[in-house]
N, C-alpha and C. Protein backbone atom coordinates (compact mmCIF):
# COMPACT_ATOMS: atom_id res chain seq x y z
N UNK A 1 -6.80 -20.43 11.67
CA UNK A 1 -6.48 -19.09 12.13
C UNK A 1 -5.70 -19.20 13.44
N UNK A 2 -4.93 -18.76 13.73
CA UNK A 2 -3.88 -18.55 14.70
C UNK A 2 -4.43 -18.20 15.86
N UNK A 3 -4.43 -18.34 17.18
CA UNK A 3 -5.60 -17.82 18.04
C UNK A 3 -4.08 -16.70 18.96
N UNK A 4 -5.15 -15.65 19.04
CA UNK A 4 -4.21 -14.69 19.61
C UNK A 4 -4.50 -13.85 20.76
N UNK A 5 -5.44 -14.80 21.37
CA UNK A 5 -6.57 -14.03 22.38
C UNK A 5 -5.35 -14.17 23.95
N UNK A 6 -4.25 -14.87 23.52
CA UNK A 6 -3.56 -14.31 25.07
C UNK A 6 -2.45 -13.73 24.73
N UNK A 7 -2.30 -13.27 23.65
CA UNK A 7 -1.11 -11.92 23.11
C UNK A 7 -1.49 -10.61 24.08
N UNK A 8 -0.50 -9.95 24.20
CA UNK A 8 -0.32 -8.82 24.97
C UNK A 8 -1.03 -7.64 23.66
N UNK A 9 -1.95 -6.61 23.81
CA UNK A 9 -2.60 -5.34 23.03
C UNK A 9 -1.24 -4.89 23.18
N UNK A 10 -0.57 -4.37 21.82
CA UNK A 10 0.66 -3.14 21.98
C UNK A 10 0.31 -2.55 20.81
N UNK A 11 1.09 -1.39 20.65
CA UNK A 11 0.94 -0.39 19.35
C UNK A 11 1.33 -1.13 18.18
N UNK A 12 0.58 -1.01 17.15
CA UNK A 12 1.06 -1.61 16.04
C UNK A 12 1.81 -1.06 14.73
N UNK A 13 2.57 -0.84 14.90
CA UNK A 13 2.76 -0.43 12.81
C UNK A 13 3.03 -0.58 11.92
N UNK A 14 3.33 -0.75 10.66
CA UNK A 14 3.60 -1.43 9.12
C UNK A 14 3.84 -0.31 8.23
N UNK A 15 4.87 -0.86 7.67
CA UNK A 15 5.35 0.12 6.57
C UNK A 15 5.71 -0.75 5.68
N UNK A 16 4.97 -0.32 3.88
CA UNK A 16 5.16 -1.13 2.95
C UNK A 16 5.18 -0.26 1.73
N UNK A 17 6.01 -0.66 0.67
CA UNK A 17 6.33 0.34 -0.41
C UNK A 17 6.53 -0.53 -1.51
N UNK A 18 6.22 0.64 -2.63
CA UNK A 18 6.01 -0.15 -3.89
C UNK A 18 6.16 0.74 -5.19
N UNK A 19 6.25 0.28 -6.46
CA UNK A 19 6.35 1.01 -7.16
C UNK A 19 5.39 0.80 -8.82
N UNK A 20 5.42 1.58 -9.72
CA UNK A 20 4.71 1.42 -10.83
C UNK A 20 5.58 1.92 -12.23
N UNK A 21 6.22 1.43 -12.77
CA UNK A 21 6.84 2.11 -13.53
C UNK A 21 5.83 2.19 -15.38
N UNK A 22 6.09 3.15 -15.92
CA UNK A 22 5.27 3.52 -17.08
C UNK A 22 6.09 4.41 -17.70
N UNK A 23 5.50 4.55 -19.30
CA UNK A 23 5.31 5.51 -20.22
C UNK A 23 5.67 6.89 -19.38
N UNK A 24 7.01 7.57 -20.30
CA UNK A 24 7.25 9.45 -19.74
C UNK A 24 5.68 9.83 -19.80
N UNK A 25 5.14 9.62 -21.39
CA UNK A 25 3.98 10.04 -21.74
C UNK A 25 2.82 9.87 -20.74
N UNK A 26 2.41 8.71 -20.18
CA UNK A 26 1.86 8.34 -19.09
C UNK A 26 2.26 9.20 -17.89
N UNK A 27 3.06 9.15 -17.47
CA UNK A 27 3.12 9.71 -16.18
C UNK A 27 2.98 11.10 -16.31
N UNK A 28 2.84 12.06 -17.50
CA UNK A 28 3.19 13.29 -17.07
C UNK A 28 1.72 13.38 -17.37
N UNK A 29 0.46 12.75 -18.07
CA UNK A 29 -0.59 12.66 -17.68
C UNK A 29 -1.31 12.92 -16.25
N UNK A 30 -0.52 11.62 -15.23
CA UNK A 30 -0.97 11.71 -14.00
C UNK A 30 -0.52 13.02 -13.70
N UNK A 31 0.98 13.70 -13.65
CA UNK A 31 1.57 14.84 -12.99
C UNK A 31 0.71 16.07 -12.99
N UNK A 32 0.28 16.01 -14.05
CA UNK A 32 -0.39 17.19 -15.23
C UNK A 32 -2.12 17.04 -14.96
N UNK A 33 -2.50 16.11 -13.88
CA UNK A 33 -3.72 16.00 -13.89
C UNK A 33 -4.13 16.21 -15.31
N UNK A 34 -4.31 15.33 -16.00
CA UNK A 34 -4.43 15.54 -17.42
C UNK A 34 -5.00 14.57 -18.07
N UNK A 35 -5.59 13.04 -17.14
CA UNK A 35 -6.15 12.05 -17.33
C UNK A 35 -7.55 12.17 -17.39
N UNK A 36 -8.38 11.77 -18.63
CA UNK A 36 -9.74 11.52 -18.64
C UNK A 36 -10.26 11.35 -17.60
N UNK A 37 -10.01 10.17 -16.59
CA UNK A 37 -10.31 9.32 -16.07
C UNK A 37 -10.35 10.14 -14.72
N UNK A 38 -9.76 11.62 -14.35
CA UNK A 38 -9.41 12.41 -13.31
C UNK A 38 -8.42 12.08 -12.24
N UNK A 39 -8.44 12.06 -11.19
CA UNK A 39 -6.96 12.62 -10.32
C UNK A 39 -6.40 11.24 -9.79
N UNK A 40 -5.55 10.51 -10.57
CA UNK A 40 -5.56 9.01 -10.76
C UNK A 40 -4.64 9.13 -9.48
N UNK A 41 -3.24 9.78 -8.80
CA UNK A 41 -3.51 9.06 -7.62
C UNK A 41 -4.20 9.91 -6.33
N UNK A 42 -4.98 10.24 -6.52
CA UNK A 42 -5.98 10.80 -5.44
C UNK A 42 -6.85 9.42 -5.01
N UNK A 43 -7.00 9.02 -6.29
CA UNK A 43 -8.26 7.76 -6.07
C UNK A 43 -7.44 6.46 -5.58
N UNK A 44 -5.89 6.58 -6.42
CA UNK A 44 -5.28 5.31 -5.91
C UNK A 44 -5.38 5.67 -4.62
N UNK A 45 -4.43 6.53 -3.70
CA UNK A 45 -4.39 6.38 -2.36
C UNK A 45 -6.43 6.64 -1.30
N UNK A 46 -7.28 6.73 -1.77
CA UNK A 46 -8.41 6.08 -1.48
C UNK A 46 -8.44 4.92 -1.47
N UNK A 47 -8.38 4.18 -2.79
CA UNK A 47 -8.37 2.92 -3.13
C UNK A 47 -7.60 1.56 -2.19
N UNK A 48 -6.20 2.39 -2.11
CA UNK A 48 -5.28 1.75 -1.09
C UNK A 48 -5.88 1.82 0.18
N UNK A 49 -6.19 2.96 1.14
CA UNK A 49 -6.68 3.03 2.71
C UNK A 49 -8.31 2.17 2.29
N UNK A 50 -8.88 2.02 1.65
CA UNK A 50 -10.07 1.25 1.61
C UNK A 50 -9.58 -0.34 1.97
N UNK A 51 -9.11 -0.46 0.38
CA UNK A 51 -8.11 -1.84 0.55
C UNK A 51 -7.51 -2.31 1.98
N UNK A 52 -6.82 -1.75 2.78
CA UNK A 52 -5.60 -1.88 3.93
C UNK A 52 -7.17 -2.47 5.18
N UNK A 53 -8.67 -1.82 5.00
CA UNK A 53 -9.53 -2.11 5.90
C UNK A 53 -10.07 -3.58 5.42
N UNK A 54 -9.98 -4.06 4.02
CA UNK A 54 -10.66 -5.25 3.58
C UNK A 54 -9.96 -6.21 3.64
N UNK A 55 -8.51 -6.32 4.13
CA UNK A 55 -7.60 -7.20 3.85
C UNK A 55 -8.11 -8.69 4.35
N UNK A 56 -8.58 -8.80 5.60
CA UNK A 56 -8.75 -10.11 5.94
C UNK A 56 -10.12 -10.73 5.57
N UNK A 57 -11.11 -9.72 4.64
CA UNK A 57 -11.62 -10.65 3.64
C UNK A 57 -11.41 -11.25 2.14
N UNK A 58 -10.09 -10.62 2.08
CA UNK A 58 -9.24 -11.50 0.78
C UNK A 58 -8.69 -12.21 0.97
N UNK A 59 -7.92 -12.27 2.16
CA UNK A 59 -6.72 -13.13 2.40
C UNK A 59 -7.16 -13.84 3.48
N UNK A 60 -6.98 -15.38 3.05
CA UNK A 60 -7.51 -16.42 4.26
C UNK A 60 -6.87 -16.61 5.58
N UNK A 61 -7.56 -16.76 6.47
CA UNK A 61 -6.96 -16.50 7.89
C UNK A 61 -6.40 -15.60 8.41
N UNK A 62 -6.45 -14.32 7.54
CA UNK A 62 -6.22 -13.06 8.19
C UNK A 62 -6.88 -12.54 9.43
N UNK A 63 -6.48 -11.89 10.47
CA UNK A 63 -7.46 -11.42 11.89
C UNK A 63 -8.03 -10.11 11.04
N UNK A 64 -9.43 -9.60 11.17
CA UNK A 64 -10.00 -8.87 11.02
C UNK A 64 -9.38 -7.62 12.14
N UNK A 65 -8.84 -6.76 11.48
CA UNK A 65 -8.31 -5.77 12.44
C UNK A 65 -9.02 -3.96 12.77
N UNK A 66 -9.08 -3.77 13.98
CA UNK A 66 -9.56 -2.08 14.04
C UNK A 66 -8.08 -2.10 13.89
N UNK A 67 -8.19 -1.11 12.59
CA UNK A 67 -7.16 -0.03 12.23
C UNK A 67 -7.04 1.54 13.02
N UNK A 68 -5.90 1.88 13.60
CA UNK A 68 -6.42 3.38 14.22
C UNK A 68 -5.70 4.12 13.32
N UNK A 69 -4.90 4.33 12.23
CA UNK A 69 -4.54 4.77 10.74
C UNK A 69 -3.84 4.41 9.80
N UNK A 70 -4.59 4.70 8.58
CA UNK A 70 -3.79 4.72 7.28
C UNK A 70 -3.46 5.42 6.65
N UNK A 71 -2.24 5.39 6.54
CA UNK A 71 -1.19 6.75 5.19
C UNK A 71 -1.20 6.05 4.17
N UNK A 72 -1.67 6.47 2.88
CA UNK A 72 -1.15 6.11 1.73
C UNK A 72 -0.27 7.48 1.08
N UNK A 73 0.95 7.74 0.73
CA UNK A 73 1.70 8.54 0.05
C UNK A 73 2.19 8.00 -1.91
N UNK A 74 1.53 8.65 -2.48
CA UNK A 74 2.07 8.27 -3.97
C UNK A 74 3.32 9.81 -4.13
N UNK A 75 3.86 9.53 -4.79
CA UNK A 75 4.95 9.84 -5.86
C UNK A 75 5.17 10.10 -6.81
N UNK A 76 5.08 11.12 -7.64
CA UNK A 76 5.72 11.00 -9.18
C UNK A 76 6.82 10.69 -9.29
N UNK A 77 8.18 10.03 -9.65
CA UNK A 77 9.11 9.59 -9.50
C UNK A 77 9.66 9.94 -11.89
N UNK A 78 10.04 10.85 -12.11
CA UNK A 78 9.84 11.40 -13.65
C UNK A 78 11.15 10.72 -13.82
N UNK A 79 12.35 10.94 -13.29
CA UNK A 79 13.73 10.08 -13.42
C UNK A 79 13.98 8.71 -13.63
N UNK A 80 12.74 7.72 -12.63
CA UNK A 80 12.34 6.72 -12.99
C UNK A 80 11.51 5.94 -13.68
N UNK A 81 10.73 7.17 -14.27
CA UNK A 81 9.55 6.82 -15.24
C UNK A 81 8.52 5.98 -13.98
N UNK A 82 8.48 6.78 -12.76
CA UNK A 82 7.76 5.71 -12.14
C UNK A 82 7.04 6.71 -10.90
N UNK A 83 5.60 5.69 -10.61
CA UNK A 83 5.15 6.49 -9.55
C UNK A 83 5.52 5.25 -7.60
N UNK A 84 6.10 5.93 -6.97
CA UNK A 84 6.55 5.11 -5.62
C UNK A 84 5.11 5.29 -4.68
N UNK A 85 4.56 4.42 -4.03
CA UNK A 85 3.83 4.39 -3.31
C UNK A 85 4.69 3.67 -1.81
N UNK A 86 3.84 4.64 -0.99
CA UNK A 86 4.10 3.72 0.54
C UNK A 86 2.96 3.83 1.50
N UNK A 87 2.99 2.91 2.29
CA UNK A 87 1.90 2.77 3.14
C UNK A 87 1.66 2.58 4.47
N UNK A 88 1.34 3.59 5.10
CA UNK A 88 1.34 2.81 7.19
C UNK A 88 0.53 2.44 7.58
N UNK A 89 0.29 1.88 8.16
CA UNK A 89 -1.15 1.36 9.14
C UNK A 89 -0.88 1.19 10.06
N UNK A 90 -1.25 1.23 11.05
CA UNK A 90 -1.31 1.38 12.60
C UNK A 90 -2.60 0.20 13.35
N UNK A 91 -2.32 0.09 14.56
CA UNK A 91 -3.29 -0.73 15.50
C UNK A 91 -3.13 -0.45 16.53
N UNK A 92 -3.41 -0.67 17.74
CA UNK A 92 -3.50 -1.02 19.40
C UNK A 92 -3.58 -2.37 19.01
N UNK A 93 -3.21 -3.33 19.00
CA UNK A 93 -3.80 -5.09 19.11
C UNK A 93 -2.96 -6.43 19.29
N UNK A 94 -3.24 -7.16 19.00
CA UNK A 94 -2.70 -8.21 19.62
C UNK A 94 -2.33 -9.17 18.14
N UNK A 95 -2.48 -8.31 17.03
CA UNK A 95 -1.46 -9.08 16.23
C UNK A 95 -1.41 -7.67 15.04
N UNK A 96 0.36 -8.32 14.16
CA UNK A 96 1.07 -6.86 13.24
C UNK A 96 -0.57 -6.77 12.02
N UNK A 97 -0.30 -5.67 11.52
CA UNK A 97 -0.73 -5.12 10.49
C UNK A 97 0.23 -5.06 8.83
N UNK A 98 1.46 -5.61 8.94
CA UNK A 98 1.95 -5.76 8.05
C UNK A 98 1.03 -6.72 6.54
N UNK A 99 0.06 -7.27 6.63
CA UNK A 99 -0.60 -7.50 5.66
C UNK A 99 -1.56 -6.38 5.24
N UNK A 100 -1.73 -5.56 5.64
CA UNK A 100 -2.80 -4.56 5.32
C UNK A 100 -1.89 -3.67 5.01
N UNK A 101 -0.53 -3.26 4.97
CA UNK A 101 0.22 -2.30 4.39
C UNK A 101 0.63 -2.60 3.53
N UNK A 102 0.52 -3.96 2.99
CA UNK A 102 1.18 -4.62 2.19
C UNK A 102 0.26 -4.51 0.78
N UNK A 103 -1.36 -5.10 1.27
CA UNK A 103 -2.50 -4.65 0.31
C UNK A 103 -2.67 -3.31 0.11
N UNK A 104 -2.57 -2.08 1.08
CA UNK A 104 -2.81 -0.62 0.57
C UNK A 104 -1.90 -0.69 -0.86
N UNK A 105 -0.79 -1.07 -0.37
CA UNK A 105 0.69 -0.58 -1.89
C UNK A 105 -0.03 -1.00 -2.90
N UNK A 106 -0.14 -2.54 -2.66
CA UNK A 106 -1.02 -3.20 -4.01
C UNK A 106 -2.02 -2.91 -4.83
N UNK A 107 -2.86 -2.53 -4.10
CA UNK A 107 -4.25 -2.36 -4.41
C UNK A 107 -4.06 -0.44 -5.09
N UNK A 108 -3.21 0.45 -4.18
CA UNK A 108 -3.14 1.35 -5.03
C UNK A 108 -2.45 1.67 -6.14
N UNK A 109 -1.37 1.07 -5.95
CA UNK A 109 -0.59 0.81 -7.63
C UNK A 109 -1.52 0.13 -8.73
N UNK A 110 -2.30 -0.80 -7.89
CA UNK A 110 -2.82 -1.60 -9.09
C UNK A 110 -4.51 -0.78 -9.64
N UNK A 111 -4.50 0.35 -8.74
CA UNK A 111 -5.45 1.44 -9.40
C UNK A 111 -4.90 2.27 -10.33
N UNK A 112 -3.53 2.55 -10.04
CA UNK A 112 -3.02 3.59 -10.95
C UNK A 112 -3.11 2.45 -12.17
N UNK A 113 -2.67 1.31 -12.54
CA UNK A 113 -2.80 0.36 -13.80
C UNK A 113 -4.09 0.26 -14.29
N UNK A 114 -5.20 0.44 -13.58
CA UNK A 114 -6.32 0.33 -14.17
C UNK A 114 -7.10 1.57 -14.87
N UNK A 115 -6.56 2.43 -14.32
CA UNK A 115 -6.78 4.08 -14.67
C UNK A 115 -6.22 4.29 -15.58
N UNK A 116 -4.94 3.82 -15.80
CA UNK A 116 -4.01 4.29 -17.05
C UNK A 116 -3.77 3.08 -18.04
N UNK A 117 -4.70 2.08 -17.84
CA UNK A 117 -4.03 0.73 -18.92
C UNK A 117 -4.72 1.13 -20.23
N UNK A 118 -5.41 1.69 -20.58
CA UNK A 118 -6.19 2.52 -22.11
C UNK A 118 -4.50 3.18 -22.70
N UNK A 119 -3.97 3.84 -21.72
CA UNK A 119 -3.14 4.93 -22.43
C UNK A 119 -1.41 4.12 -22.30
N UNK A 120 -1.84 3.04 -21.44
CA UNK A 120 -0.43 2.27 -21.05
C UNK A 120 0.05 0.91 -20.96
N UNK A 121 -0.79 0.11 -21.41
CA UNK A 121 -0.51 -1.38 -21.07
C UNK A 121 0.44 -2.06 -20.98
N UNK A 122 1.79 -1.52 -20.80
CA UNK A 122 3.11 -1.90 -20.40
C UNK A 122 3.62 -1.14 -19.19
N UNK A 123 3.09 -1.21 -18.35
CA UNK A 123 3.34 -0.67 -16.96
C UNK A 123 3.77 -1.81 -16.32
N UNK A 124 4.44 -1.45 -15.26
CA UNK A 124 5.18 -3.57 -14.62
C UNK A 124 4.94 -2.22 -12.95
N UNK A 125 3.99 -3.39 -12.30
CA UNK A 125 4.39 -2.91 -10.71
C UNK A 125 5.01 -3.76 -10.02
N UNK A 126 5.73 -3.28 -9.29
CA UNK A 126 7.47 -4.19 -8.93
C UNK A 126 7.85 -3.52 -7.53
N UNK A 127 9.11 -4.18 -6.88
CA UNK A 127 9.28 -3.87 -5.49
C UNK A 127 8.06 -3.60 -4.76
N UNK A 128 7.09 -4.89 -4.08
CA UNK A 128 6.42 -4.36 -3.12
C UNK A 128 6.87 -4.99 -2.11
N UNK A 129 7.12 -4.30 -0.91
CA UNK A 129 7.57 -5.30 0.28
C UNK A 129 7.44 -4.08 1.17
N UNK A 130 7.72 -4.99 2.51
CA UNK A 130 7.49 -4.54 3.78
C UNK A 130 9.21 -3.79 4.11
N UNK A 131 8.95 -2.31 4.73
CA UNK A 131 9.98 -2.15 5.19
C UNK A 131 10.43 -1.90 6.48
N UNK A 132 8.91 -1.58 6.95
CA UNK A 132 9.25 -1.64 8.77
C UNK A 132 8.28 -2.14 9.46
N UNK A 133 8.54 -3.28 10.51
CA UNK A 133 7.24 -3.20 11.10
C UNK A 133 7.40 -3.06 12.69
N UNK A 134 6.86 -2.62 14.01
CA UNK A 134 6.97 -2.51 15.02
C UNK A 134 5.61 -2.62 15.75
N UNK A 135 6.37 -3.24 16.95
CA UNK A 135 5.37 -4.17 18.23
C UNK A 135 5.59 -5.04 17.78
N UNK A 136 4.71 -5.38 19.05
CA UNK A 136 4.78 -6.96 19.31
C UNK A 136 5.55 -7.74 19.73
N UNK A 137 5.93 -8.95 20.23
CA UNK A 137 6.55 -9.41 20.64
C UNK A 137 8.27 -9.54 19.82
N UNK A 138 7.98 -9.42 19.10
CA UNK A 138 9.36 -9.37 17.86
C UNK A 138 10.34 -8.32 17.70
N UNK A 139 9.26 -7.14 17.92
CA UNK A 139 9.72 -6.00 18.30
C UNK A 139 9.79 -4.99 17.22
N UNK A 140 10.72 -4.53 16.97
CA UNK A 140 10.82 -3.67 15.57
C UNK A 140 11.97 -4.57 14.43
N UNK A 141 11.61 -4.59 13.38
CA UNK A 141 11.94 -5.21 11.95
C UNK A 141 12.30 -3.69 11.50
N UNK A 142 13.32 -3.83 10.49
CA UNK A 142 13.77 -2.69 9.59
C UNK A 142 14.72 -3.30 8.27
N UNK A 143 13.88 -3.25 6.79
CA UNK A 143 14.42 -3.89 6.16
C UNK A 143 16.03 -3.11 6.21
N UNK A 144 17.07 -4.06 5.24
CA UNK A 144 18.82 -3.25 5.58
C UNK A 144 18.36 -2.74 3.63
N UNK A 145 18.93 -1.73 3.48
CA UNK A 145 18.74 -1.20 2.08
C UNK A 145 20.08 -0.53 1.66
């Protein structure tokens, strides 16, 4: 583990986005609240801000971080046959949060697949990456798109 105990505390933030693409039929399920299973991404973006707090007990040598917030935003995306997720997390601390924005996307896309794999099992979740991150010594990152 990286020791970070003489890093400077600055504001932290992470921005990470992702997507789920599926079945018209599928998605107008989710749109339509119309899933057995109930308000599939209500629970994903739960699922995700839960996720974004557990990260550094999945991932080895992660710093266990106080988070001071998480956005999860889902999407119906009907043009793309797809639902877009994105994710912020925030800190005060002495190292980024870009892994925990990175797991919210994941972890909530990969709820919407588990909610809907009965009615969809050809769903592909794709583009997850980081698109902004700021603080810290590095400063601000902004992917070029």
């Amino acid at each position: 583990m990286v020791d970070v105990g003489e890093k400077a505390s600055t504001q932290r933030t992470a921005i990470a986005e992702g997507f789920i693409t599926m079945q018209t039929s599928t998605l107008e399920l989710i749109m339509t609240n119309g899933h057995k299973k109930g308000d599939v991404l209500g629970i994903a973006r739960i699922a995700g801000i839960m996720a974004s707090k557990k990260t550094s007990d999945l991932i080895p040598l992660c710093h266990p971080l106080m988070l001071s917030n998480v956005t999860v935003d889902l999407e119906a995306l009907p043009e793309k046959r797809a639902i877009y997720c994105q994710a912020t997390v925030k800190t005060q601390g002495q190292t980024g949060v870009e892994m925990e924005a990175l797991m919210a996307v994941q972890i909530a896309l990969l709820t919407v697949y588990d909610m809907c794999k009965a009615v969809d099992r050809g769903m592909t979740i794709e583009h997850v990456q980081l698109i902004k991150k700021a603080g810290g010594k590095s400063g601000l990152w902004e992917r070029n798109r």
